[in-house]
N, C-alpha and C. Protein backbone atom coordinates (compact mmCIF):
# COMPACT_ATOMS: atom_id res chain seq x y z
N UNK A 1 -212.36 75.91 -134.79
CA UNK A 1 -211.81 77.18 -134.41
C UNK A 1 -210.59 77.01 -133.52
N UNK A 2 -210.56 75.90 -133.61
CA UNK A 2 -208.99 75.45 -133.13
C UNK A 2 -207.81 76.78 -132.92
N UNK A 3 -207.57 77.13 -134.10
CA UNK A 3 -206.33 78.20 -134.86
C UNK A 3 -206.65 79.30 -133.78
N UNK A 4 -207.80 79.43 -133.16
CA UNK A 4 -208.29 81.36 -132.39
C UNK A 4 -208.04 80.89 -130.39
N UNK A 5 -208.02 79.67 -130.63
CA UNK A 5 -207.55 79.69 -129.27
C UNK A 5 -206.35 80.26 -128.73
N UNK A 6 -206.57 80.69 -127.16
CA UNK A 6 -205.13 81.35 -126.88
C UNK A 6 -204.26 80.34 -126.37
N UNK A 7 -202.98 80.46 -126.44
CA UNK A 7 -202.30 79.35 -126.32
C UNK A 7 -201.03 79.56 -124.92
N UNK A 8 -201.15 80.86 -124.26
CA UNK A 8 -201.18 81.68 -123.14
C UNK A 8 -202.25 81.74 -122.22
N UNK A 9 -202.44 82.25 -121.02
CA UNK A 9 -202.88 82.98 -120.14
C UNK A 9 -203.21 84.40 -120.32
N UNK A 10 -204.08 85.06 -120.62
CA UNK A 10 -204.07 86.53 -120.19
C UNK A 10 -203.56 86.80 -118.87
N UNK A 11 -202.66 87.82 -119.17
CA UNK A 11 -201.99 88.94 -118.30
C UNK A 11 -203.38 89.47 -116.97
N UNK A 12 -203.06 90.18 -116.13
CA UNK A 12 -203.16 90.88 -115.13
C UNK A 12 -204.23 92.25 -115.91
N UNK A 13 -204.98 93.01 -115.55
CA UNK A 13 -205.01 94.01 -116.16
C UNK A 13 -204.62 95.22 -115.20
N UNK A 14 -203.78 95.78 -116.57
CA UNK A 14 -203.50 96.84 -115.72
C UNK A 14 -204.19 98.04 -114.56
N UNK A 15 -203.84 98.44 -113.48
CA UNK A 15 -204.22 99.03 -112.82
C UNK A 15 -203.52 100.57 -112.65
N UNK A 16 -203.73 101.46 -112.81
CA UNK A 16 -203.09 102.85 -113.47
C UNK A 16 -203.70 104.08 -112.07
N UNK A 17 -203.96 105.53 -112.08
CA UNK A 17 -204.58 106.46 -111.52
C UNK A 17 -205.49 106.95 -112.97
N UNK A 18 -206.54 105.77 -112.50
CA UNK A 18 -207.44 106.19 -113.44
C UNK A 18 -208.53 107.60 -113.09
N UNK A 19 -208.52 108.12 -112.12
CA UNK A 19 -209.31 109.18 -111.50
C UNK A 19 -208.86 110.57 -112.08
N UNK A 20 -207.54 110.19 -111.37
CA UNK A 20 -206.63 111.29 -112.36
C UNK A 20 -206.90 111.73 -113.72
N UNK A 21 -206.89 110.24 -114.55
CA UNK A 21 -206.56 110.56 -115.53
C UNK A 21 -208.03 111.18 -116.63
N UNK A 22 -209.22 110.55 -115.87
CA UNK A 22 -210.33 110.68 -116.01
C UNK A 22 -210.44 112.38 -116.05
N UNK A 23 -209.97 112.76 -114.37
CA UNK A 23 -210.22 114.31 -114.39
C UNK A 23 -209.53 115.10 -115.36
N UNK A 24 -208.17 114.92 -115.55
CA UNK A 24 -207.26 115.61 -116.20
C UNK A 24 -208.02 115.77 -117.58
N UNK A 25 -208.59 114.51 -118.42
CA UNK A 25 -209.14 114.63 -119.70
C UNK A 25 -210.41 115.23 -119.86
N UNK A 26 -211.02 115.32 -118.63
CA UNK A 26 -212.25 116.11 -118.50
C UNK A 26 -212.18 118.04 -118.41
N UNK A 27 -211.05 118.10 -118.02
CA UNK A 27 -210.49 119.47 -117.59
C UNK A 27 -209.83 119.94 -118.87
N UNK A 28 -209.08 118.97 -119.92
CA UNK A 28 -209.19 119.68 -121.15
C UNK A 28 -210.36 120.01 -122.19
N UNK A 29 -210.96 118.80 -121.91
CA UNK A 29 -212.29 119.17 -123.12
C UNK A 29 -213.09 120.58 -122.28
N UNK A 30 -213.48 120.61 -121.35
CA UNK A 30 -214.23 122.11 -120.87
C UNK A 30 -212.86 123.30 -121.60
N UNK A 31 -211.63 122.95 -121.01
CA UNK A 31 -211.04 124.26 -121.55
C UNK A 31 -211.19 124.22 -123.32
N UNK A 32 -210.58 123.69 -123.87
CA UNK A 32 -210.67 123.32 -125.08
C UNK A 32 -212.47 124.07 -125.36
N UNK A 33 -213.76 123.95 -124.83
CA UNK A 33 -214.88 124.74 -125.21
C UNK A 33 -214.63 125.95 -124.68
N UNK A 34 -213.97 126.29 -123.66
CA UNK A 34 -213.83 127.88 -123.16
C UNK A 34 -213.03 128.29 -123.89
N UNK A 35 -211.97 128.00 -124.59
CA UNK A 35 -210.70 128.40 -125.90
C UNK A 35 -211.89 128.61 -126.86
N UNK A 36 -212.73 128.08 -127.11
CA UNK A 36 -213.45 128.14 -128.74
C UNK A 36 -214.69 129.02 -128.68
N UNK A 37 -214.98 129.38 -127.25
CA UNK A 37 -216.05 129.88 -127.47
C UNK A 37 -216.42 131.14 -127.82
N UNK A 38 -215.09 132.04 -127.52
CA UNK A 38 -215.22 133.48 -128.24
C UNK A 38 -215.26 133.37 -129.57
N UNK A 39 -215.03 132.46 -130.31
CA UNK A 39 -214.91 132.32 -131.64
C UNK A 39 -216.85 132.12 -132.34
N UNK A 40 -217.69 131.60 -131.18
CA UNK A 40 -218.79 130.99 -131.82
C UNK A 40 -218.88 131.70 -133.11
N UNK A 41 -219.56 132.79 -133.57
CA UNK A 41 -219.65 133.27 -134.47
C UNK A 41 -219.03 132.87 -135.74
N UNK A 42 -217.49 132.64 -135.61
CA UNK A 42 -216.59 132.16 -136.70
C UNK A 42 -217.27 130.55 -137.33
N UNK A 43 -217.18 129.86 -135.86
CA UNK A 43 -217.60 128.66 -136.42
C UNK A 43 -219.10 128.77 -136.60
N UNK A 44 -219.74 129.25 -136.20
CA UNK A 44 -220.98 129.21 -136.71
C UNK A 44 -221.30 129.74 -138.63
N UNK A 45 -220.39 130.74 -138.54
CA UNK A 45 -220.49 131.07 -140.48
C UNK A 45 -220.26 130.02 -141.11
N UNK A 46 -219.26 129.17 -140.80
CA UNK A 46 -218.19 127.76 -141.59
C UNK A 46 -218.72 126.77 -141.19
N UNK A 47 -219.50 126.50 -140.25
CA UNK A 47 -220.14 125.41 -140.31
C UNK A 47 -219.63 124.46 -139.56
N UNK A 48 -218.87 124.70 -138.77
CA UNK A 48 -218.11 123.94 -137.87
C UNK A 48 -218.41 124.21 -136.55
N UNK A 49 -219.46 124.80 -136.20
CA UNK A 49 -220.57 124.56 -134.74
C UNK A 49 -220.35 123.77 -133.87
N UNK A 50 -220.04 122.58 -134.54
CA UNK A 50 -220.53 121.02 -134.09
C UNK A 50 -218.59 121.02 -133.01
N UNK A 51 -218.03 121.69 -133.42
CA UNK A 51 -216.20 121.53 -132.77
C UNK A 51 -216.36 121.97 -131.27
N UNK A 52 -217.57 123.22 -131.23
CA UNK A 52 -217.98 123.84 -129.61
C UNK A 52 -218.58 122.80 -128.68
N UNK A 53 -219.54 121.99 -129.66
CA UNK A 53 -220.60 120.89 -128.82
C UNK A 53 -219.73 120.32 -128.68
N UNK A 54 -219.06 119.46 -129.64
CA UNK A 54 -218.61 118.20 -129.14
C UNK A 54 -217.61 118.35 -127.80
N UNK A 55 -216.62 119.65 -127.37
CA UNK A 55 -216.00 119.51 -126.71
C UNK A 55 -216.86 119.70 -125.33
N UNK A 56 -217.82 120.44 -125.08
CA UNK A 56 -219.08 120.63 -124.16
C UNK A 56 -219.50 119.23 -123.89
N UNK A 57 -219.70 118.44 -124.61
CA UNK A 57 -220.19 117.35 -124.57
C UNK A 57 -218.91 116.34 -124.02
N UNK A 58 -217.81 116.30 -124.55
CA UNK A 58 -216.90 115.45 -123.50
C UNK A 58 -216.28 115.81 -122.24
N UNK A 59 -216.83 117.72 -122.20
CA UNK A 59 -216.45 117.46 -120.42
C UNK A 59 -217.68 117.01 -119.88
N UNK A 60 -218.95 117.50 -120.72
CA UNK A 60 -220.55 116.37 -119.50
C UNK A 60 -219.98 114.79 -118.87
N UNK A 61 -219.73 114.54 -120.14
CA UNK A 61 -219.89 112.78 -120.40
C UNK A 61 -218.20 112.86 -119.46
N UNK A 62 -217.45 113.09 -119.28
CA UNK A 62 -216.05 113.41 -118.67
C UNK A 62 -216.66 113.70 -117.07
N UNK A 63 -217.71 114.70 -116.76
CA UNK A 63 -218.20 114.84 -115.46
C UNK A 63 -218.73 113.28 -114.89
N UNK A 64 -219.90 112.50 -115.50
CA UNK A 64 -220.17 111.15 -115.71
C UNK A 64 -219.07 109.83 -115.59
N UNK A 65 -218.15 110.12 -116.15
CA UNK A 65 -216.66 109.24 -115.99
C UNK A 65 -216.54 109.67 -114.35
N UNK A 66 -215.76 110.50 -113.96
CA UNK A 66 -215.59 110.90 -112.64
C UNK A 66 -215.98 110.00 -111.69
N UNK A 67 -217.66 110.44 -111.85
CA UNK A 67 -218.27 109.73 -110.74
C UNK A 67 -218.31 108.47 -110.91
N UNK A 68 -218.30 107.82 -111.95
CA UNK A 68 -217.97 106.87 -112.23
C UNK A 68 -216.92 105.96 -111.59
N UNK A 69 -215.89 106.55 -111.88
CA UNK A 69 -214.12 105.68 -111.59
C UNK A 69 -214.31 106.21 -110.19
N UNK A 70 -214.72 107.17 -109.39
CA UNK A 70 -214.47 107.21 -108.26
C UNK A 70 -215.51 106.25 -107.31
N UNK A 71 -216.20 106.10 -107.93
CA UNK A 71 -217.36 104.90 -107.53
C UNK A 71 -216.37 103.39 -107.49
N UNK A 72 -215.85 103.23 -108.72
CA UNK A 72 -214.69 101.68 -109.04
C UNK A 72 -214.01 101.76 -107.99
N UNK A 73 -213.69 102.65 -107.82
CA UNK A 73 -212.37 103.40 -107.21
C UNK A 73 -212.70 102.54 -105.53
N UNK A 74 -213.45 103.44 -105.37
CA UNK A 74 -214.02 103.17 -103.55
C UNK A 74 -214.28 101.77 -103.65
N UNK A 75 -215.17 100.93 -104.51
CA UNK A 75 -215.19 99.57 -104.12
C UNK A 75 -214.24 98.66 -103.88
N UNK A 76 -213.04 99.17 -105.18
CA UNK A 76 -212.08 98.33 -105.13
C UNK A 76 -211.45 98.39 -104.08
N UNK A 77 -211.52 99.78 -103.37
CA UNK A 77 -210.82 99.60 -102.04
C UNK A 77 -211.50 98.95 -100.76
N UNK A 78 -212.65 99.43 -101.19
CA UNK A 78 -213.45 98.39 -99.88
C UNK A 78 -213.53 96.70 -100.24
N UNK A 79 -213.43 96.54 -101.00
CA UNK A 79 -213.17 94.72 -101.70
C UNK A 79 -212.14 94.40 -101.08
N UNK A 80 -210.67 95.21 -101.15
CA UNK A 80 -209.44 94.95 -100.78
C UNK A 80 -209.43 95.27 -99.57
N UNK A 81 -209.89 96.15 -98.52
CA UNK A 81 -210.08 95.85 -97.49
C UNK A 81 -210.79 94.70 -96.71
N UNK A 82 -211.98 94.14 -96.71
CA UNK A 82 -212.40 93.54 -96.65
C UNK A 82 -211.83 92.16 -96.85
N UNK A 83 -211.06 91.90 -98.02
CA UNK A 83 -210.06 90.78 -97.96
C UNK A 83 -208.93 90.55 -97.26
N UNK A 84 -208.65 91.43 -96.72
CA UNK A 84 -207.58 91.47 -96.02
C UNK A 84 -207.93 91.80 -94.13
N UNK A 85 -208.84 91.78 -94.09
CA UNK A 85 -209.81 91.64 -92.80
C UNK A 85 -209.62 90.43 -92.18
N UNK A 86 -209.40 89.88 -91.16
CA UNK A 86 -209.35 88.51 -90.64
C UNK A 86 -210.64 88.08 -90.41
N UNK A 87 -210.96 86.74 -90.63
CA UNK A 87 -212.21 86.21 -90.53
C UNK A 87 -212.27 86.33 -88.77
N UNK A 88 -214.07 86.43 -88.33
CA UNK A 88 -214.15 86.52 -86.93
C UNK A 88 -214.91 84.80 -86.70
């Protein structure tokens, strides 16, 4: 397996405002179900039901992210504090 080795270093990974970006995508999927939901009825005749859940379902799982990255979030800063702490 010679040929699949990397023949580089991996890069750094990027570090972004992932909190942000977490909330921001969480704040469309809820609107995106509040846009559709006067419609239930429509989608419920056509069969397309499942367009209301799923967006309900990625602001839950979007609420879950949140706490999530803001959890990463705080360690990484207490890691980086902590390293940068002088030994006693």
């Amino acid at each position: 397996m010679a040929k699949w080795t990397p023949k580089h270093e991996a890069p750094e990974p990027l570090e972004g405002p992932v909190v942000a970006t977490i909330t921001g995508g969480t704040i469309v999927w809820f609107v995106l179900f509040l846009v559709q939901l006067p419609f239930y009825g429509w989608f419920d005749d056509h069969g397309h039901l499942w367009w209301l859940w799923t967006c309900l379902a990625g602001g839950g799982l979007g609420l879950i992210g949140i706490w999530y990255v803001r959890k990463r979030d705080a360690a990484i800063k207490r890691d980086a504090a902590l390293r940068s702490a002088p030994a006693e």
